[in-house]
N, C-alpha and C. Protein backbone atom coordinates (compact mmCIF):
# COMPACT_ATOMS: atom_id res chain seq x y z
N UNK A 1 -36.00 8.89 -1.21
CA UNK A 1 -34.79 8.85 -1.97
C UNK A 1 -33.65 9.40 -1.11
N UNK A 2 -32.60 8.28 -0.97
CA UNK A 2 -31.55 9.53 -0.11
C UNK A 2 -30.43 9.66 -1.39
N UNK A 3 -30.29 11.14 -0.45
CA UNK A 3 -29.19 11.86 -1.19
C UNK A 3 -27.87 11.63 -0.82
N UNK A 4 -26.95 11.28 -2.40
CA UNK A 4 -25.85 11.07 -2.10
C UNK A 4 -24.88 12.38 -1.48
N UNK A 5 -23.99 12.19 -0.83
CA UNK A 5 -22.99 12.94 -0.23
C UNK A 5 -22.12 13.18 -1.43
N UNK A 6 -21.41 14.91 -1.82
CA UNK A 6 -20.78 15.29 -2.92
C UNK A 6 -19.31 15.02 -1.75
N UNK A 7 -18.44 14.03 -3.01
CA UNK A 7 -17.22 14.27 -2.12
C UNK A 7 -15.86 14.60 -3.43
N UNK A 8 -15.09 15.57 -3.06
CA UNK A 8 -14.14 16.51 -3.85
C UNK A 8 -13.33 15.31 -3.76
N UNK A 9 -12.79 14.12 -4.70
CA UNK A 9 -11.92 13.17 -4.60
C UNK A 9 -10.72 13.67 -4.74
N UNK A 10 -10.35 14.32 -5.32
CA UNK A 10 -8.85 15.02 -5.41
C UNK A 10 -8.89 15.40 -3.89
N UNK A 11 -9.45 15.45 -3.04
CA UNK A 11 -9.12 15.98 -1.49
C UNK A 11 -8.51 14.51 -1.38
N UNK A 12 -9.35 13.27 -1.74
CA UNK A 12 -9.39 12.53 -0.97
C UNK A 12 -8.52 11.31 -1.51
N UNK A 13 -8.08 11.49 -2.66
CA UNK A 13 -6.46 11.45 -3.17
C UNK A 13 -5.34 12.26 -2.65
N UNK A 14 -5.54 13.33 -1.87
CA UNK A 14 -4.30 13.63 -1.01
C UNK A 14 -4.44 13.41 -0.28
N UNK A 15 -5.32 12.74 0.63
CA UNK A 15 -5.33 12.14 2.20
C UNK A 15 -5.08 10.89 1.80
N UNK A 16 -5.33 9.97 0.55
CA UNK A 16 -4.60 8.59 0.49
C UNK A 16 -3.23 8.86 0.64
N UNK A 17 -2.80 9.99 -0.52
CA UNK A 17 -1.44 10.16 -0.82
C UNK A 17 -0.10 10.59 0.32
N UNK A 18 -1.20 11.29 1.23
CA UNK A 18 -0.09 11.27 2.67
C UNK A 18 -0.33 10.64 3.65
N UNK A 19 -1.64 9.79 3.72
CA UNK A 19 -1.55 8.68 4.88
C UNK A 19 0.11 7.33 4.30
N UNK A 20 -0.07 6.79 2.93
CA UNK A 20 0.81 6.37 2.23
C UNK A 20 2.26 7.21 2.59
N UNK A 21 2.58 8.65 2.30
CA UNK A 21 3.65 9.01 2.98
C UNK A 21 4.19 9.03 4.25
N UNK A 22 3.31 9.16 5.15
CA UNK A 22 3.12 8.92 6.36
C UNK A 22 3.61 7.70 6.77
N UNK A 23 3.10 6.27 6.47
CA UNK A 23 3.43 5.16 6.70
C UNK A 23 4.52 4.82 6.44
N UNK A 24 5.32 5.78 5.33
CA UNK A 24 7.11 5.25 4.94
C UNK A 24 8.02 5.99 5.23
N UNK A 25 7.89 6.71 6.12
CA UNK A 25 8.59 7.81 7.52
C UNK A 25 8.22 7.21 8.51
N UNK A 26 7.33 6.46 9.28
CA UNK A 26 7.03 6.30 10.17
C UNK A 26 8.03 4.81 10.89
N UNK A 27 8.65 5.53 11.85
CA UNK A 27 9.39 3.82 12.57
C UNK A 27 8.60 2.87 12.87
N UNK A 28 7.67 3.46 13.58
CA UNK A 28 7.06 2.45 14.43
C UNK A 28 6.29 1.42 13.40
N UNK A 29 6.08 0.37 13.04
CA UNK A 29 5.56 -0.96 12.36
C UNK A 29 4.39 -0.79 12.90
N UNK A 30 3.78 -0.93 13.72
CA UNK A 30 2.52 -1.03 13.90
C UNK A 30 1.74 0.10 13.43
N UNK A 31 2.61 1.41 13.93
CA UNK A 31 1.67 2.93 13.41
C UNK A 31 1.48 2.65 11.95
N UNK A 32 2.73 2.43 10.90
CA UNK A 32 2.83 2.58 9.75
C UNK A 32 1.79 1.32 9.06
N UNK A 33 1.47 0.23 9.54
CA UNK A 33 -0.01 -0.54 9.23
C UNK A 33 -1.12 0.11 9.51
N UNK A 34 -1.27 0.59 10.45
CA UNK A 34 -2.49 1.41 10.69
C UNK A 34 -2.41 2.60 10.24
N UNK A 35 -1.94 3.29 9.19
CA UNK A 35 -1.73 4.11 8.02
C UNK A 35 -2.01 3.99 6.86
N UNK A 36 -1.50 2.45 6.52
CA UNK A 36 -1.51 1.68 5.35
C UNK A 36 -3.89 1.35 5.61
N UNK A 37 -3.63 1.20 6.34
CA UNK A 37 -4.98 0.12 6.75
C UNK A 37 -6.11 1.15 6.54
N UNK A 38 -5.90 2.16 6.74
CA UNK A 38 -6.52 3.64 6.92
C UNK A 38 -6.84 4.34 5.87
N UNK A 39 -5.55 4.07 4.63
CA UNK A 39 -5.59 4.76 3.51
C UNK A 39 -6.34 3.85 2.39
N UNK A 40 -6.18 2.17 2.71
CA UNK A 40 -6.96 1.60 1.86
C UNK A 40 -8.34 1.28 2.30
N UNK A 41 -8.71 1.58 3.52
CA UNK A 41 -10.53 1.50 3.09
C UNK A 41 -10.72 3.30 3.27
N UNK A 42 -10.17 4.30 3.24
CA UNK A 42 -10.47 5.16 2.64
C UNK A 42 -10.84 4.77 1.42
N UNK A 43 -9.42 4.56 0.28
CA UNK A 43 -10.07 4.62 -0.99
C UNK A 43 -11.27 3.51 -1.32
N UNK A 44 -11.53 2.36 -0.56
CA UNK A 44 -12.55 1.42 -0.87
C UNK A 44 -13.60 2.10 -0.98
N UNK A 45 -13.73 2.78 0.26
CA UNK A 45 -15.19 3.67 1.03
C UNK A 45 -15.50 4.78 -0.75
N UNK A 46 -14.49 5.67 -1.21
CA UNK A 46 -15.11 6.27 -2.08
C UNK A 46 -14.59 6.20 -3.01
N UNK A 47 -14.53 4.61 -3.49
CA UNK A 47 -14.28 4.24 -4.84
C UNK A 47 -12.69 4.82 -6.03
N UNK A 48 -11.62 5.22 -4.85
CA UNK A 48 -10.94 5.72 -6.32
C UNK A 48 -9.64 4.37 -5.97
N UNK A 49 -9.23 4.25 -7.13
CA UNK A 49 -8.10 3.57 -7.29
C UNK A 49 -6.54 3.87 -6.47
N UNK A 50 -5.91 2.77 -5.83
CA UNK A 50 -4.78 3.20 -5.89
C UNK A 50 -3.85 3.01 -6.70
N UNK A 51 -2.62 3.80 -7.04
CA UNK A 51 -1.65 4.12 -7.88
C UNK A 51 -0.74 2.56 -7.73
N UNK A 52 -0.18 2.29 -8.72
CA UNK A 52 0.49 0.95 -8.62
C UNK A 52 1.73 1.53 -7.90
N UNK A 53 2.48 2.43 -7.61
CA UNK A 53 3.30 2.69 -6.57
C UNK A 53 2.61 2.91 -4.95
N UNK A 54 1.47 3.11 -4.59
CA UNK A 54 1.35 2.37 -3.25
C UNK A 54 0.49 1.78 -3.43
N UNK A 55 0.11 0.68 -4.51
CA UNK A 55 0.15 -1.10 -4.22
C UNK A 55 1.09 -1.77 -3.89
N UNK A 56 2.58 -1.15 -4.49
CA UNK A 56 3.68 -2.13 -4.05
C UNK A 56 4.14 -2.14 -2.40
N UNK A 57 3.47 -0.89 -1.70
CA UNK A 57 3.96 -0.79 -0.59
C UNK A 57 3.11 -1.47 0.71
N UNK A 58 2.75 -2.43 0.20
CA UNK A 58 1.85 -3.20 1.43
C UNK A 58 1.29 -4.50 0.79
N UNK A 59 1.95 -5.32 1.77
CA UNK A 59 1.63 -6.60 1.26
C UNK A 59 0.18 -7.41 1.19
N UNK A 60 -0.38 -7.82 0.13
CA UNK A 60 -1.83 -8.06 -0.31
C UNK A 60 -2.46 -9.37 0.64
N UNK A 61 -2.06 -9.64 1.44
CA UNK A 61 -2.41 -10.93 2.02
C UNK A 61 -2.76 -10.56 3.50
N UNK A 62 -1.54 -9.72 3.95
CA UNK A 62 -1.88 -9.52 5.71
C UNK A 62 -1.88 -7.63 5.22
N UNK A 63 -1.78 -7.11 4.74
CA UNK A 63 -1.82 -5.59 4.84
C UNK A 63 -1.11 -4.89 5.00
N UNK A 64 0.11 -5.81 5.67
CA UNK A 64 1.26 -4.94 6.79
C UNK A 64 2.13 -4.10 5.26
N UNK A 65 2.76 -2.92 5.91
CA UNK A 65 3.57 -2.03 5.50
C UNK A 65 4.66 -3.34 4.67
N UNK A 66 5.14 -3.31 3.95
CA UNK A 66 6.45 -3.48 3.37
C UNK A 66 7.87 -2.73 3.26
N UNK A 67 8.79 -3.01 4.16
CA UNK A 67 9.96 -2.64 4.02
C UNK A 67 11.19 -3.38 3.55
N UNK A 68 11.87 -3.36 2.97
CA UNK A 68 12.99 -4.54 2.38
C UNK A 68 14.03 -4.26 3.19
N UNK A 69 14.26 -5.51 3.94
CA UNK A 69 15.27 -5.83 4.87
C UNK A 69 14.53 -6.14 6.57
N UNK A 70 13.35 -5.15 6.57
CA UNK A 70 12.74 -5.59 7.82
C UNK A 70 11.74 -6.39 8.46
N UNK A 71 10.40 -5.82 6.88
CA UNK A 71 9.20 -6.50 7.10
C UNK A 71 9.15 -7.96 5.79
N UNK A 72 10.30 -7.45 4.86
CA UNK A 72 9.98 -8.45 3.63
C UNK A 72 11.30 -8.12 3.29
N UNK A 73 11.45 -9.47 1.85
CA UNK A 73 12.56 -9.72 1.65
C UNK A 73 12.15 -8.84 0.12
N UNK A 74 13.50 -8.65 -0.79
CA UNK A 74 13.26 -8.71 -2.18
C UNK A 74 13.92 -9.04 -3.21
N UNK A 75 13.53 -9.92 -4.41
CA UNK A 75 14.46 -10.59 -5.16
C UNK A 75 14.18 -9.71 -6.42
N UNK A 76 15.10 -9.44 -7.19
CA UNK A 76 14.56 -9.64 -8.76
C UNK A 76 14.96 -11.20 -9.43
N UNK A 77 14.21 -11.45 -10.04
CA UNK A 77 13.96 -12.81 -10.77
C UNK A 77 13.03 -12.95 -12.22
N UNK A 78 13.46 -13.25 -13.24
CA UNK A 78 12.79 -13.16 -14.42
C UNK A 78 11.82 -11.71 -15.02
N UNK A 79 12.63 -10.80 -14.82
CA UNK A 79 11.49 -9.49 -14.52
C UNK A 79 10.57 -8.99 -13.96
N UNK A 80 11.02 -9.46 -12.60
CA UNK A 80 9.80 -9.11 -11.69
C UNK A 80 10.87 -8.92 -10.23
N UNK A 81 9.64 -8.43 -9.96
CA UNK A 81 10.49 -8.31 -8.11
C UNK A 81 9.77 -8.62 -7.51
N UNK A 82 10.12 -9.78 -6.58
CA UNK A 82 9.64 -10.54 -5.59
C UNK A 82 9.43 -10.36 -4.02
N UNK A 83 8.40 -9.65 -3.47
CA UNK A 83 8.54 -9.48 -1.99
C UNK A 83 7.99 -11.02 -1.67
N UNK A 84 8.91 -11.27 -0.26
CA UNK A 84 8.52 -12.18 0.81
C UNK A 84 8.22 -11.96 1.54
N UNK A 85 6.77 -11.45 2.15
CA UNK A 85 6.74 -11.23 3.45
C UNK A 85 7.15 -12.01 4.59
N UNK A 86 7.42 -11.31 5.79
CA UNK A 86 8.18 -12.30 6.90
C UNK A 86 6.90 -12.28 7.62
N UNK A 87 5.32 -11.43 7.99
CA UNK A 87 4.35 -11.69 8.81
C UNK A 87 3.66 -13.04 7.96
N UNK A 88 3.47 -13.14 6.86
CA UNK A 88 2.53 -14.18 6.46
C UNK A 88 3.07 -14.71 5.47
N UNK A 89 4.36 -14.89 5.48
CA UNK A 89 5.06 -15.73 4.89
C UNK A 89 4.57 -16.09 3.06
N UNK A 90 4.12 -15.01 2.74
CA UNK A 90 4.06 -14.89 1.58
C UNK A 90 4.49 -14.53 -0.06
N UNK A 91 4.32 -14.82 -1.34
CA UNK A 91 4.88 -14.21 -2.18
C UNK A 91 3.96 -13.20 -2.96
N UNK A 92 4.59 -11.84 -3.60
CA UNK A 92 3.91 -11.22 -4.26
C UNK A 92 4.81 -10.78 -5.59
N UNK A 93 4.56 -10.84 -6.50
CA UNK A 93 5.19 -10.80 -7.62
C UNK A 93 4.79 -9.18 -8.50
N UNK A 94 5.96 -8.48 -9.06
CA UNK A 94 5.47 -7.19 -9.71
C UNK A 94 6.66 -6.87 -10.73
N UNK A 95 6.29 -6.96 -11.91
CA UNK A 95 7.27 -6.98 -13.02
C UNK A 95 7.36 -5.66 -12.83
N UNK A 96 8.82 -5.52 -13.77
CA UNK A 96 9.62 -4.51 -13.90
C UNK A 96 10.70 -4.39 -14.96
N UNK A 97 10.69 -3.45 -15.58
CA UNK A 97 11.62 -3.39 -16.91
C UNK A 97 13.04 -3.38 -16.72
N UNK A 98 13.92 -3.94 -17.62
CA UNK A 98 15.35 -3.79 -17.28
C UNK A 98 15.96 -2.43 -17.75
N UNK A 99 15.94 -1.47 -17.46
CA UNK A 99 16.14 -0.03 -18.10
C UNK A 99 17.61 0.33 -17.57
């Protein structure tokens, strides 16, 4: 029988939570993907969810960081906000209330 490994997830919700900070300070585009890239198979590896505020920050198709104006475009349109990514030329859609 092997034994599972005890892991303190609240640790490992603040190492998602500042690799994610990390990546949206960071200039460099490439570092800040390999931040992004880092923090999501962390959470894969031990199962916890990420927060729908850094889902919006990386685009679901190629991975890369999302920035508006550099890496992606953004519209609002019918209650939602629309990133375009410019690496994979993609759309991702994420409603939002008119408040």
């Amino acid at each position: 029988m092997v034994k599972k490994r005890s892991v303190d997830k609240v640790l490992v919700r603040k190492d998602i939570a500042r690799l994610f900070e990390l990546a949206g300070v960071e200039k460099d585009i490439a570092i800040a993907d390999s931040h992004v890239n880092l923090a999501r198979k962390t959470a894969m590896k031990f199962q916890i969810p990420l927060t729908a505020s850094q889902r919006r920050l990386y685009c679901h198709s190629c991975y890369r960081i999302l920035r508006p104006g550099v890496t992606c475009r953004v519209r609002l349109y019918k209650g939602k906000q629309v990133f375009y990514c410019f690496a994979c030329k993609t759309y991702t859609r994420f409603p939002y209330s008119k408040k």
